[in-house]
N, C-alpha and C. Protein backbone atom coordinates (compact mmCIF):
# COMPACT_ATOMS: atom_id res chain seq x y z
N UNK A 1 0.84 -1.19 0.00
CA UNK A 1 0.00 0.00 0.00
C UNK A 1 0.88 1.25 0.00
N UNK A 2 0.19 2.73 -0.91
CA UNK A 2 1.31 3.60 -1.07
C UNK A 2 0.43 4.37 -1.02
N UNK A 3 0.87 6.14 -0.34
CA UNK A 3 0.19 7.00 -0.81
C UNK A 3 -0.08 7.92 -1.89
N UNK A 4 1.11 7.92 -2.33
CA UNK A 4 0.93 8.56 -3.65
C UNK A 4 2.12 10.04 -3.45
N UNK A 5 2.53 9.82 -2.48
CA UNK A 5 3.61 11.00 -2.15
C UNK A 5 4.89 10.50 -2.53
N UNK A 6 5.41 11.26 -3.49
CA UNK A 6 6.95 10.65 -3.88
C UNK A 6 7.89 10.99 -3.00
N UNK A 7 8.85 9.81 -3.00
CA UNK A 7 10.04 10.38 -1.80
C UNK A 7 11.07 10.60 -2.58
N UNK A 8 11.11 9.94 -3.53
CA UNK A 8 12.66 10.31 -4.63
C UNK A 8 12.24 10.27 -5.73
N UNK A 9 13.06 10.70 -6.45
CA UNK A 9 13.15 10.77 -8.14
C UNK A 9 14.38 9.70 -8.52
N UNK A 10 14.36 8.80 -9.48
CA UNK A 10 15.16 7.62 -9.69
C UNK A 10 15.68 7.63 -11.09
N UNK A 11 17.04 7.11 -11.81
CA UNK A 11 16.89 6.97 -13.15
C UNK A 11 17.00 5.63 -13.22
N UNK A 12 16.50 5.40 -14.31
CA UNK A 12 16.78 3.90 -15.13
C UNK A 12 18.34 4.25 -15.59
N UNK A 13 18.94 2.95 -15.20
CA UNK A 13 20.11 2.91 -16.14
C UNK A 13 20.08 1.34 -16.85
N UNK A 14 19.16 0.44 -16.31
CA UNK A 14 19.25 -0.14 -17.22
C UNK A 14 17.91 -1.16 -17.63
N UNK A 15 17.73 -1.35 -18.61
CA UNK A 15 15.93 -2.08 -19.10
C UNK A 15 16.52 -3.49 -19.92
N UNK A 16 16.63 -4.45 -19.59
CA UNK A 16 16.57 -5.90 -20.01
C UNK A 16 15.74 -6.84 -20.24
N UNK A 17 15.27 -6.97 -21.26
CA UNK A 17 14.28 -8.07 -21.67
C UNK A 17 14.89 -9.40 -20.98
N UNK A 18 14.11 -10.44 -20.44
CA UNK A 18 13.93 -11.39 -19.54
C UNK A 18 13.03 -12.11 -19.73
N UNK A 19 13.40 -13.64 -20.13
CA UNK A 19 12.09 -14.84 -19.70
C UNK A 19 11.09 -13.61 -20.20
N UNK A 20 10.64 -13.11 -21.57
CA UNK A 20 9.77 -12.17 -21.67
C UNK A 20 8.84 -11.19 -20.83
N UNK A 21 9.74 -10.98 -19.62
CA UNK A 21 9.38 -9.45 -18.82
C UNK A 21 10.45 -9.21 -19.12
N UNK A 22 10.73 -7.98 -18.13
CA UNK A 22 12.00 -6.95 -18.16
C UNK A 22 12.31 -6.68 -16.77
N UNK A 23 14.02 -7.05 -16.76
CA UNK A 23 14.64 -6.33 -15.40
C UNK A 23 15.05 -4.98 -15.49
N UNK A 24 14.16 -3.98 -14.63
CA UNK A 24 14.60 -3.12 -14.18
C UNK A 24 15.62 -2.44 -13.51
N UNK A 25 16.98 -1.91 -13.43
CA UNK A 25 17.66 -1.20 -12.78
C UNK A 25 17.39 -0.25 -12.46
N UNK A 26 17.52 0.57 -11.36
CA UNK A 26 16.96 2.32 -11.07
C UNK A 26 17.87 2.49 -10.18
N UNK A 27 18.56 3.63 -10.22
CA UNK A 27 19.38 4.30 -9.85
C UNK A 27 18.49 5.19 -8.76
N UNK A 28 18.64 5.35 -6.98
CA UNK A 28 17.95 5.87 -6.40
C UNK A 28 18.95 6.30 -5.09
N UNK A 29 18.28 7.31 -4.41
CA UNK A 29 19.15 8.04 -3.15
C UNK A 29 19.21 6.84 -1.91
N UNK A 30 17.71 6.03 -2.07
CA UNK A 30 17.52 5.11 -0.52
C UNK A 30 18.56 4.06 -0.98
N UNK A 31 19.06 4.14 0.44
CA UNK A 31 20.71 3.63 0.73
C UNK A 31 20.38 2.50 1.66
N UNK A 32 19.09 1.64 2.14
CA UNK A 32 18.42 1.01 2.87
C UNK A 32 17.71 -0.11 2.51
N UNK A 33 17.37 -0.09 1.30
CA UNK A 33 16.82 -0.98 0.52
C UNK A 33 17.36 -2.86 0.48
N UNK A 34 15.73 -3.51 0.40
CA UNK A 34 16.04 -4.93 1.11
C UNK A 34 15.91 -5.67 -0.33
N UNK A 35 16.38 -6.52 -0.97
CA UNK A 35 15.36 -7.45 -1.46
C UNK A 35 13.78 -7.96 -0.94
N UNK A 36 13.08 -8.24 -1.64
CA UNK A 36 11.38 -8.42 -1.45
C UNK A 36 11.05 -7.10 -0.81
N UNK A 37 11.33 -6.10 -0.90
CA UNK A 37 10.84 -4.79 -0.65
C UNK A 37 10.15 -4.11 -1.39
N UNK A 38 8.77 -3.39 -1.65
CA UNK A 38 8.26 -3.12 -2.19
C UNK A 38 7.92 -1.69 -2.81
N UNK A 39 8.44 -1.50 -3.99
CA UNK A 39 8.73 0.39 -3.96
C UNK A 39 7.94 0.55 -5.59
N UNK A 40 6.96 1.92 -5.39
CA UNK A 40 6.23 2.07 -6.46
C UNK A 40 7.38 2.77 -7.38
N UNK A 41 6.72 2.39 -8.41
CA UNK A 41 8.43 3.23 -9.73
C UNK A 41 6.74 3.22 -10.92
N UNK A 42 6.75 4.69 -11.13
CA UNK A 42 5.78 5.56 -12.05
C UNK A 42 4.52 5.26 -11.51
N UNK A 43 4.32 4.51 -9.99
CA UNK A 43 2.78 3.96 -9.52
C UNK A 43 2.87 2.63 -9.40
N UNK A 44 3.58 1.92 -10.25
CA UNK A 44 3.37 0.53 -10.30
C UNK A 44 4.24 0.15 -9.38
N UNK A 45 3.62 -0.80 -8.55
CA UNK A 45 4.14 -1.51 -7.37
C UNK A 45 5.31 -2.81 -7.75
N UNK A 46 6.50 -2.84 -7.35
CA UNK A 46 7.44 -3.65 -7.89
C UNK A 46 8.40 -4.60 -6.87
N UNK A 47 8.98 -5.62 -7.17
CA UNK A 47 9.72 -6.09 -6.13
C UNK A 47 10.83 -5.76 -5.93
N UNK A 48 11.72 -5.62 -5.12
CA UNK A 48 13.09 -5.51 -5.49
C UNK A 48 13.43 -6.82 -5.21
N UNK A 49 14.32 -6.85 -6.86
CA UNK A 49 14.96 -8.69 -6.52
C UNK A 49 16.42 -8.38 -6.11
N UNK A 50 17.25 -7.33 -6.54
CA UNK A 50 19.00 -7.07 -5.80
C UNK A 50 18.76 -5.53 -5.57
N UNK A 51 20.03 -5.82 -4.58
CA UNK A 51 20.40 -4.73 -4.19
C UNK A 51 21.96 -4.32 -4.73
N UNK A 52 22.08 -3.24 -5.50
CA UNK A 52 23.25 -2.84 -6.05
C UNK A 52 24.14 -1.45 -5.16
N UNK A 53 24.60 -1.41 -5.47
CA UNK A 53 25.21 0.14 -4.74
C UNK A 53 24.74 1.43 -5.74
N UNK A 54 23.72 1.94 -5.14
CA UNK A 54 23.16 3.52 -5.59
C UNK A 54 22.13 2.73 -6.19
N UNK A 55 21.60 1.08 -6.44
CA UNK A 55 20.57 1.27 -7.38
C UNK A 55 19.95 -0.30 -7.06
N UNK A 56 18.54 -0.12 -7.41
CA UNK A 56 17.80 -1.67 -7.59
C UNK A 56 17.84 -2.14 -8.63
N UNK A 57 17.27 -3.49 -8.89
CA UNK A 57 16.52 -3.67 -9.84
C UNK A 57 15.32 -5.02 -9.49
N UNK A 58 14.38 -4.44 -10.46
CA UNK A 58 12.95 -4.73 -10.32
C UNK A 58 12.68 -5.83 -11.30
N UNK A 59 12.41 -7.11 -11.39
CA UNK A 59 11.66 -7.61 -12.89
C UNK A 59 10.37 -7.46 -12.70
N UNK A 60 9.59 -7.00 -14.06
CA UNK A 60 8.53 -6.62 -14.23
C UNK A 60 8.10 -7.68 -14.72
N UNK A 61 6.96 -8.58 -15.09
CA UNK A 61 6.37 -9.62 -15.37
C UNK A 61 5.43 -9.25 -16.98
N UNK A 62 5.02 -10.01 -17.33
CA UNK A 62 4.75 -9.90 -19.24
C UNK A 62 3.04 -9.25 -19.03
N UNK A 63 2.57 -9.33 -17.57
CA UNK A 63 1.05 -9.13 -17.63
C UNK A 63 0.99 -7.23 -17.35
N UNK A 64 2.36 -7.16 -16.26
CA UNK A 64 2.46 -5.91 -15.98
C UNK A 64 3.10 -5.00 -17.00
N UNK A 65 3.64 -5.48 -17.92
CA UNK A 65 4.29 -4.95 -19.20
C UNK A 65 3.43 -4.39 -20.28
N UNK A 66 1.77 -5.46 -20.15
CA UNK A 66 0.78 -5.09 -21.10
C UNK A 66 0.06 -3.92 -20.48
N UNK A 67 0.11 -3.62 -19.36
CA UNK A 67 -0.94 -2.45 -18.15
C UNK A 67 0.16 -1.30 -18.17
N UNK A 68 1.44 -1.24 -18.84
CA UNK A 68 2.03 -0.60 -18.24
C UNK A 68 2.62 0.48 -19.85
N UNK A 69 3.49 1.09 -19.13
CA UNK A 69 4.53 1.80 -20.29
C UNK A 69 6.12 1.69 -20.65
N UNK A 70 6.57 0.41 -19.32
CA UNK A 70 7.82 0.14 -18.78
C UNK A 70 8.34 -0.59 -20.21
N UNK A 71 7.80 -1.06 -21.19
CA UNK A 71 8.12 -1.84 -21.89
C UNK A 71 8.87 -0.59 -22.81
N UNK A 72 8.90 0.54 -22.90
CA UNK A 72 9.21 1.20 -23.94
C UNK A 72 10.81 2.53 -22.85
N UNK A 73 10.23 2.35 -21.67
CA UNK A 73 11.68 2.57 -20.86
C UNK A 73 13.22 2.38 -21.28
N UNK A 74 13.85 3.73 -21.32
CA UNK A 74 15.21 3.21 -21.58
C UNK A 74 16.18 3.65 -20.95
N UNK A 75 17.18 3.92 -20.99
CA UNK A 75 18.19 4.47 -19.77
C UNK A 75 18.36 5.68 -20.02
N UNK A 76 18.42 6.62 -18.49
CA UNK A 76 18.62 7.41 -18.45
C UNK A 76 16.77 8.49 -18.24
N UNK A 77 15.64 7.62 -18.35
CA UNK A 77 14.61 7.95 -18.19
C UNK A 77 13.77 8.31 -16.33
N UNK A 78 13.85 9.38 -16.18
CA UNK A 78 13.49 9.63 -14.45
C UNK A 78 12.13 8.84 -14.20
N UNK A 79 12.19 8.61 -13.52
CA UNK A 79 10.90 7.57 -12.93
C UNK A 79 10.68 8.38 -11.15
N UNK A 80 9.34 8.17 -10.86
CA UNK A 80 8.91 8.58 -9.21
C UNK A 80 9.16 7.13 -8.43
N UNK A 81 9.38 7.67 -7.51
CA UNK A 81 9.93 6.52 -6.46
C UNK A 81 8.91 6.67 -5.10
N UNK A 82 8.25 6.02 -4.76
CA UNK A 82 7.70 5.77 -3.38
C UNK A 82 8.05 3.96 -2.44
N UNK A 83 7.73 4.43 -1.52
CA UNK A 83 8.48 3.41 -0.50
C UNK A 83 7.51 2.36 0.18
N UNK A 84 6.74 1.47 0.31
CA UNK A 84 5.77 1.17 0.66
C UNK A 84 5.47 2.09 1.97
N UNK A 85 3.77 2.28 2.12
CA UNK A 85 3.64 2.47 3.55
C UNK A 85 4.27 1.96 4.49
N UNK A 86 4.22 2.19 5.91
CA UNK A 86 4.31 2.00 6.82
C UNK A 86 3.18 2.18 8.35
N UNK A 87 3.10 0.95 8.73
CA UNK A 87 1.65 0.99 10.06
C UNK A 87 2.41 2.50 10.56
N UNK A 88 1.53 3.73 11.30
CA UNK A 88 2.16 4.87 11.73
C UNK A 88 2.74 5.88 10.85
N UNK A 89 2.58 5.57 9.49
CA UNK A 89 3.03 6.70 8.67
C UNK A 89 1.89 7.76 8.62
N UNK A 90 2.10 9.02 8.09
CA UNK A 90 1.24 9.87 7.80
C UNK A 90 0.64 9.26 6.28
N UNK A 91 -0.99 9.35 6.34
CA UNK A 91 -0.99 9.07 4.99
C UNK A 91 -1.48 10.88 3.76
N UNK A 92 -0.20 11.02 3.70
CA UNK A 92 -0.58 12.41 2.95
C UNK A 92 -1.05 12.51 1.95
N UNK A 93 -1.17 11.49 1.56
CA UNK A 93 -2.01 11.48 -0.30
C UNK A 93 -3.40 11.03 0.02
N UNK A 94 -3.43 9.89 -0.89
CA UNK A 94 -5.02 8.77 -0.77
C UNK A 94 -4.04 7.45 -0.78
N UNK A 95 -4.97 6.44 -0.41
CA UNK A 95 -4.55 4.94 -0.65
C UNK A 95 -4.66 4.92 -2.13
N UNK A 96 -3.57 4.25 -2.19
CA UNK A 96 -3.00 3.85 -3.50
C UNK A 96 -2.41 2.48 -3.51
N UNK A 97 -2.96 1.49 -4.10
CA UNK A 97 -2.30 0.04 -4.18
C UNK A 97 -1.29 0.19 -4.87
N UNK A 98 -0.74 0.57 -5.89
CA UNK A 98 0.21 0.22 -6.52
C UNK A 98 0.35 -0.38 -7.99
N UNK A 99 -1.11 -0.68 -8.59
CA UNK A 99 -1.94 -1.15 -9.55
C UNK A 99 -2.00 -0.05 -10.67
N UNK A 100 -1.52 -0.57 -11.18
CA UNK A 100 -1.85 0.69 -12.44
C UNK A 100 -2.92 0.42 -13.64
N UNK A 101 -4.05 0.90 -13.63
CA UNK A 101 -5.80 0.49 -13.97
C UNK A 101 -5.44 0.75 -15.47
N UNK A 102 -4.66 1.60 -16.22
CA UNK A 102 -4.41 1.23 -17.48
C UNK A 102 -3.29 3.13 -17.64
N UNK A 103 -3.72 3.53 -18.75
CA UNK A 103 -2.33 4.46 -19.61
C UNK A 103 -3.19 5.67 -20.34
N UNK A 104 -2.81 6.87 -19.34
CA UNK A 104 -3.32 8.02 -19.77
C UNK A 104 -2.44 8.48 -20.91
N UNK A 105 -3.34 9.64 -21.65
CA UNK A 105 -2.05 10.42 -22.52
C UNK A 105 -2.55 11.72 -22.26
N UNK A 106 -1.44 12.94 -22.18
CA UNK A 106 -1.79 14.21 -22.02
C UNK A 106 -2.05 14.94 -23.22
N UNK A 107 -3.33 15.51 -23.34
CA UNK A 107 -3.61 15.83 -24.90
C UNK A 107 -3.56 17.92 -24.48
N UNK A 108 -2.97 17.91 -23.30
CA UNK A 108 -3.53 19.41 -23.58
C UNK A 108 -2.90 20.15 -22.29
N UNK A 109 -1.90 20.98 -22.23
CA UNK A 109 -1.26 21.57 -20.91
C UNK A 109 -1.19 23.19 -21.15
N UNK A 110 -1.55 23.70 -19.86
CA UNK A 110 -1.96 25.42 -19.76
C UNK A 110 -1.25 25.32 -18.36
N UNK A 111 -1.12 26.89 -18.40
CA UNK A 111 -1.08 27.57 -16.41
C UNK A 111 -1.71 28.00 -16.96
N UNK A 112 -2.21 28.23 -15.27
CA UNK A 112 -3.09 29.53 -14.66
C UNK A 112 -2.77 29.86 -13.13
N UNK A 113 -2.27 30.89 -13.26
CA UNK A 113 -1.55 31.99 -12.33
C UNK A 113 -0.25 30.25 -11.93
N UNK A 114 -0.21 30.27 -10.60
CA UNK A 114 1.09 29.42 -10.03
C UNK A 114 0.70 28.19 -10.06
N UNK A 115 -0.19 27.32 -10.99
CA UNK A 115 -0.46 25.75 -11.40
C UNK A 115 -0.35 25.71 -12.69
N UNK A 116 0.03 24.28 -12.99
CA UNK A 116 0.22 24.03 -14.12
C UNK A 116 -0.95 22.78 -14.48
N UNK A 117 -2.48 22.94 -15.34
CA UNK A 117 -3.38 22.23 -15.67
C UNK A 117 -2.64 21.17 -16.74
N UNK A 118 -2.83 19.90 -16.82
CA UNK A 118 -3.11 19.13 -17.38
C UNK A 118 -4.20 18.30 -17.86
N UNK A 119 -4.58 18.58 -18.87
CA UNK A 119 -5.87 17.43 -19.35
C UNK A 119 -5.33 16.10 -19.77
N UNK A 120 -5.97 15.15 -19.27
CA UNK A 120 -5.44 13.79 -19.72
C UNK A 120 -6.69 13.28 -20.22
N UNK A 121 -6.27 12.43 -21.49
CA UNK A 121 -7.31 10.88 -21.62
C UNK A 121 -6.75 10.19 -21.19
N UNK A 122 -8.21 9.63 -20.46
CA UNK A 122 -8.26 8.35 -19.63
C UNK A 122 -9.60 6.87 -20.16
N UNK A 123 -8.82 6.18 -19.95
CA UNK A 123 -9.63 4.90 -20.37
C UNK A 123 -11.48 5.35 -19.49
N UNK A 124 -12.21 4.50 -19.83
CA UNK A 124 -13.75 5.03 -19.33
C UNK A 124 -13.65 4.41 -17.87
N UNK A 125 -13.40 3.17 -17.78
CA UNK A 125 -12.88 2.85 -16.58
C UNK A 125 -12.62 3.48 -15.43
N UNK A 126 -11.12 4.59 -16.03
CA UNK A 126 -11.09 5.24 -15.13
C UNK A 126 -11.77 6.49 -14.45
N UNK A 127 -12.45 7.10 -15.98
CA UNK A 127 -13.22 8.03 -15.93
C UNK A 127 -14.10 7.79 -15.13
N UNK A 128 -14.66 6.48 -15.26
CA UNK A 128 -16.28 6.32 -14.28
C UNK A 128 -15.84 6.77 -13.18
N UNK A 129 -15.09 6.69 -12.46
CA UNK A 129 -14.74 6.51 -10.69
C UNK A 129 -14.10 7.82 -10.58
N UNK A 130 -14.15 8.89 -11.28
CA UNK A 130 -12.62 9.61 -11.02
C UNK A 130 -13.99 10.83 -10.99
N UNK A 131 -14.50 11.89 -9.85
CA UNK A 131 -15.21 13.03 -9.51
C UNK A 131 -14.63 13.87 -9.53
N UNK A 132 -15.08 15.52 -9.61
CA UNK A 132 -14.34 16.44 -9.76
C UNK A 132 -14.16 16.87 -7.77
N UNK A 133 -12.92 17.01 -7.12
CA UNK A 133 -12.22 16.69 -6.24
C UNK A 133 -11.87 15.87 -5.03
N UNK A 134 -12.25 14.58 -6.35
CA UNK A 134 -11.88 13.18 -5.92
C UNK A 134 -10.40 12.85 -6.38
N UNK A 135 -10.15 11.67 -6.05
CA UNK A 135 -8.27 11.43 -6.24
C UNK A 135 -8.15 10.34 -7.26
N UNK A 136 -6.82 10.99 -7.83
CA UNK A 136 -6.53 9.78 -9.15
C UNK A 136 -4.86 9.70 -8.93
N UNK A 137 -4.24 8.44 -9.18
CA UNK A 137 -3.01 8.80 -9.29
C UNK A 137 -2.06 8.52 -10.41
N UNK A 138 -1.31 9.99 -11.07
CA UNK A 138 -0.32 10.08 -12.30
C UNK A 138 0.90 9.86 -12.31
N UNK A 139 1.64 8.37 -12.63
CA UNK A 139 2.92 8.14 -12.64
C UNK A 139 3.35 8.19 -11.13
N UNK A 140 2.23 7.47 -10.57
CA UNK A 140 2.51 7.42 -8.91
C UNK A 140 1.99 8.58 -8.23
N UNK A 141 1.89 9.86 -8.48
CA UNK A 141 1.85 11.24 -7.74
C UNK A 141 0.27 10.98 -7.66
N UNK A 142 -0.06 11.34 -6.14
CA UNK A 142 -1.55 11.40 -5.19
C UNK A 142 -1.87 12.38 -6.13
N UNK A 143 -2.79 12.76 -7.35
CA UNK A 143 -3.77 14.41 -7.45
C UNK A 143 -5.08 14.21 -7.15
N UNK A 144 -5.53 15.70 -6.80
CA UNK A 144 -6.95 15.96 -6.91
C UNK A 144 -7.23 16.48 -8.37
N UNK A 145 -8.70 15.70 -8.30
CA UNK A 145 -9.56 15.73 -9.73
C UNK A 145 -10.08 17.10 -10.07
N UNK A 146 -9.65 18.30 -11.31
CA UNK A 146 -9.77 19.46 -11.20
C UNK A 146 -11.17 19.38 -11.42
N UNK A 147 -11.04 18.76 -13.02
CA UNK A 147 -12.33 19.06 -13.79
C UNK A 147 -12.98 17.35 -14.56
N UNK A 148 -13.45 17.28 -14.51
CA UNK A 148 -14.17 15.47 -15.42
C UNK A 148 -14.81 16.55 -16.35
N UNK A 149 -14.27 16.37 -17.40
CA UNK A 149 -14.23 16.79 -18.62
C UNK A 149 -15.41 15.96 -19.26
N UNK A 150 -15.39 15.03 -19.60
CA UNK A 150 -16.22 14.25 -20.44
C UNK A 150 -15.74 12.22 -19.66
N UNK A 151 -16.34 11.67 -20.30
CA UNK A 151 -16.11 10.33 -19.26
C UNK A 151 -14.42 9.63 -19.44
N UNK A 152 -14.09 10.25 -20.59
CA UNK A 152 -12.81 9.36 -21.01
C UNK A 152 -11.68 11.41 -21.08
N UNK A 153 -12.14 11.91 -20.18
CA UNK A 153 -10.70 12.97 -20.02
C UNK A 153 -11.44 13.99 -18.92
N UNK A 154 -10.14 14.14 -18.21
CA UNK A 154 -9.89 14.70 -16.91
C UNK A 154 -9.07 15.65 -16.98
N UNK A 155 -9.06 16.71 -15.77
CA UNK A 155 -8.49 17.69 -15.61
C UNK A 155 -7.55 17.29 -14.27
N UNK A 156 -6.62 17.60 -14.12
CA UNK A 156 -5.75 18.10 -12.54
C UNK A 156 -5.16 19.19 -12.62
N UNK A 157 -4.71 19.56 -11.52
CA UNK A 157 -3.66 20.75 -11.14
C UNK A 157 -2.87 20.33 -10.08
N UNK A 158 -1.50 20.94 -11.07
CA UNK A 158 0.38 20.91 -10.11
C UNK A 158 0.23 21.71 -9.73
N UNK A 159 0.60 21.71 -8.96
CA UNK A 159 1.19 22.68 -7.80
C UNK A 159 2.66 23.21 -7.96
N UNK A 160 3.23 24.35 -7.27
CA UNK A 160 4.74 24.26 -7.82
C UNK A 160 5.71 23.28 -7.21
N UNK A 161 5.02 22.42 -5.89
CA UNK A 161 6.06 21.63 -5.22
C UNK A 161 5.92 20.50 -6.49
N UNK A 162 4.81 20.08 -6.88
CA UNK A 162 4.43 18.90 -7.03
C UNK A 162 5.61 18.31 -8.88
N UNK A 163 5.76 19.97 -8.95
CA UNK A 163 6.53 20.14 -10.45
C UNK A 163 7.74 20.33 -10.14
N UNK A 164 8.18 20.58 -9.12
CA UNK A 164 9.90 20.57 -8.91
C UNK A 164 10.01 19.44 -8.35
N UNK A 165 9.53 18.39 -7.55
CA UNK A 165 10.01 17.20 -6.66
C UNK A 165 9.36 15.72 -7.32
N UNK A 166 8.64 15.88 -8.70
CA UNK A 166 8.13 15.13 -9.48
C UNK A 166 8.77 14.72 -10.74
N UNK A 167 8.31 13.74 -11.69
CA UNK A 167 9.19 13.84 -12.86
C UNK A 167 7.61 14.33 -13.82
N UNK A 168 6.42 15.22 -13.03
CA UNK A 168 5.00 15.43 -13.40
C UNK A 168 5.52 17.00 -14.58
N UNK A 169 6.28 17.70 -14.04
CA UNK A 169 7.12 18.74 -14.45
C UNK A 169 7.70 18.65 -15.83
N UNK A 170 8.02 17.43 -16.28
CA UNK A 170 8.80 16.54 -16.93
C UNK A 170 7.56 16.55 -18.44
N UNK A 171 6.47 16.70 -18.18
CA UNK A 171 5.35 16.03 -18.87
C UNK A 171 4.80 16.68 -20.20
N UNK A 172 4.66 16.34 -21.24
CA UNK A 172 4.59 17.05 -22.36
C UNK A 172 3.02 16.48 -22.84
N UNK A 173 2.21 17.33 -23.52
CA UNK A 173 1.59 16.63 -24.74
C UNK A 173 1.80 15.91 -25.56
N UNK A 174 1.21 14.65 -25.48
CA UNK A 174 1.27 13.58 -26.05
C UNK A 174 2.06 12.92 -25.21
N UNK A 175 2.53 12.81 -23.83
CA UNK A 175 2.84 11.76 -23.22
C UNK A 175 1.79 10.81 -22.91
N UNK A 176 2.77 9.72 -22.84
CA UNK A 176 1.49 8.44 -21.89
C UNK A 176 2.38 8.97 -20.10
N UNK A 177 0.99 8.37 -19.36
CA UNK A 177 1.06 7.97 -17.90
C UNK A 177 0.24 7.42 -17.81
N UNK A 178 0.94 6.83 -16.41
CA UNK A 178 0.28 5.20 -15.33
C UNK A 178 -0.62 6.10 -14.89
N UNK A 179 -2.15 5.04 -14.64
CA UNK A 179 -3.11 5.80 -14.04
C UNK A 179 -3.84 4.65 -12.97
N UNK A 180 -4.11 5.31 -11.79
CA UNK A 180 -4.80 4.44 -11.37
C UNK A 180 -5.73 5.01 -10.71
N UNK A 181 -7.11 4.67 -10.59
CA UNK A 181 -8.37 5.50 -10.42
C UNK A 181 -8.46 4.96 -9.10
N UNK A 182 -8.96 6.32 -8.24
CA UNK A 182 -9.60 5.82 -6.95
C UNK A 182 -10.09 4.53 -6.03
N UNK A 183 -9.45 3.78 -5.55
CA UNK A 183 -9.62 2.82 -4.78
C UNK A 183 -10.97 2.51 -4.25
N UNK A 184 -11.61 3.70 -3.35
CA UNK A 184 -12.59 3.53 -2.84
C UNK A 184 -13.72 3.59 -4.42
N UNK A 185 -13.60 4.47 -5.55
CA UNK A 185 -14.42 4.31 -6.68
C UNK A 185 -14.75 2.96 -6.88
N UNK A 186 -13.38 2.21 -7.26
CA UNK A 186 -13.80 1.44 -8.01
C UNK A 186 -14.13 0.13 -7.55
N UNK A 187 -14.46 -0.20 -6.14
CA UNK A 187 -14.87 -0.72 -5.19
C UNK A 187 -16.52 -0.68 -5.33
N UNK A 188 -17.29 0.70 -5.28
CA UNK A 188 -18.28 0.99 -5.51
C UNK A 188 -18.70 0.66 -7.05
N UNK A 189 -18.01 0.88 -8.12
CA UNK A 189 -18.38 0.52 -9.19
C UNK A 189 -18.74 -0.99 -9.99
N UNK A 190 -17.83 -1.16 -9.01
CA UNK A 190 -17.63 -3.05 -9.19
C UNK A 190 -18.76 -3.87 -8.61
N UNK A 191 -19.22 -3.17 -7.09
CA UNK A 191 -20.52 -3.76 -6.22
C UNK A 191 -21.68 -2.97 -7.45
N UNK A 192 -21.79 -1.71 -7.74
CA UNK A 192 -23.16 -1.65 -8.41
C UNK A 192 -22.89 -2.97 -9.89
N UNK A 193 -22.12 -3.01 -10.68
CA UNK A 193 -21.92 -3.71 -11.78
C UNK A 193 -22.52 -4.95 -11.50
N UNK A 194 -22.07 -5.58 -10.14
CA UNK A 194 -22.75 -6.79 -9.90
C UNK A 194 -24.30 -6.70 -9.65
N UNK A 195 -24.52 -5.88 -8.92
CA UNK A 195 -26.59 -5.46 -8.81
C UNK A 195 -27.04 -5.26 -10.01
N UNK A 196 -25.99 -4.76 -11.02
CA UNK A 196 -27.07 -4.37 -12.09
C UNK A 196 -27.27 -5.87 -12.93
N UNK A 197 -26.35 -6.76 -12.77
CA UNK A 197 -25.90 -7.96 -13.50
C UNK A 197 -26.55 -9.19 -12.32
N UNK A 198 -27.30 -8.43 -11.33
CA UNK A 198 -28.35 -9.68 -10.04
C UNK A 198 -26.84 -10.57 -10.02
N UNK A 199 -26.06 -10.43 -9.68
CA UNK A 199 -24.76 -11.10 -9.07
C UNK A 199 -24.30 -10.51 -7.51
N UNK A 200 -25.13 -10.04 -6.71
CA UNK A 200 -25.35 -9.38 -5.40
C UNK A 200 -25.68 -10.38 -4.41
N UNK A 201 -25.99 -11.44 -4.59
CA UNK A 201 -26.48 -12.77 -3.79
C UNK A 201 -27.77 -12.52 -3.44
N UNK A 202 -28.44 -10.82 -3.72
CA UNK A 202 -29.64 -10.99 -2.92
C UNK A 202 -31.19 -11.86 -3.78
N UNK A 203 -32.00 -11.85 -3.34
CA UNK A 203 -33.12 -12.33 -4.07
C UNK A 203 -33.34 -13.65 -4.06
């Protein structure tokens, strides 16, 4: 479980095709790091299989490769780094599993006064669950929902921390990002899907 608050910024130095996933290397500041430790890299929740000096690496699996954007990763690419929770941590974002629900693209970036708006498409999926200042999370980073645009594109707003201590700063039109829609949404979406489909046990 993660909140969505990045603690580091990481590079890839190295992407290896594997038994058809890919081992990850990332170059990162945490100097602490275990094997079977669990650290989000762009949102997606990963294992660490070694521990190197200044860096991990992660294998990503062929199912998480299809949900993801890691497959097109190459060295020298910044990635967000979060650390799993901890029982007693502050949770400063939202709950965030680590699941990445599918692959936004940014079709459209403005300021206004000291934020920087991004419009993203988003799969409908995510759209269903995602309210205007409800939580979604981009390449790992906790945001609030500016605007629900239409069912398949959304609005947020950076902040200036969120663009200097992010690789969100980083983000152009026509990028893809990891998206993963509200936890508690899609919990609710999933129980009505079953009522509407009499798969509720009741009756």
């Amino acid at each position: 479980m993660f909140t969505g608050i990045i603690t580091a910024i990481g590079t890839v130095q190295r992407a290896d095709s594997n038994g058809g996933g890919l081992d990850l290397t990332i170059v990162t500041p945490y100097s602490d790091l275990v094997p079977g430790e669990s650290v989000a890299v762009d949102g997606a929740c990963l294992t660490v299989e070694k521990v190197n000096a200044g860096s991990f690496t992660a294998h990503v699996i062929r199912t998480s490769l299809d949900r993801t954007e890691f497959a097109r990763y190459t060295s020298g690419r910044r990635v967000n780094l979060e650390r799993a929770l901890q029982a007693g941590d502050r949770l400063g974002g939202h709950l965030v599993q680590g699941h990445v629900d599918g692959v936004g693209t940014i079709v459209k970036r403005s300021e206004r006064d000291d934020a920087r708006l991004l419009d993203i498409e988003v799969p409908p999926d995510i759209g269903r669950v995602s309210i205007p200042l409800g939580s979604i999370t981009v390449d790992g980073v906790s945001l609030t929902v500016n605007q629900v645009l239409s069912v398949t594109l959304i609005q947020v707003s950076l902040i200036p921390f969120t663009l200097q201590h992010t690789t969100l700063g980083d983000r152009a039109v026509g990028d893809r990002v990891h998206l993963e829609g509200d936890t508690i949404g899609k919990y609710v979406a999933a129980l009505l899907d079953r009522r509407a489909r009499g798969e509720d046990g009741e009756g």
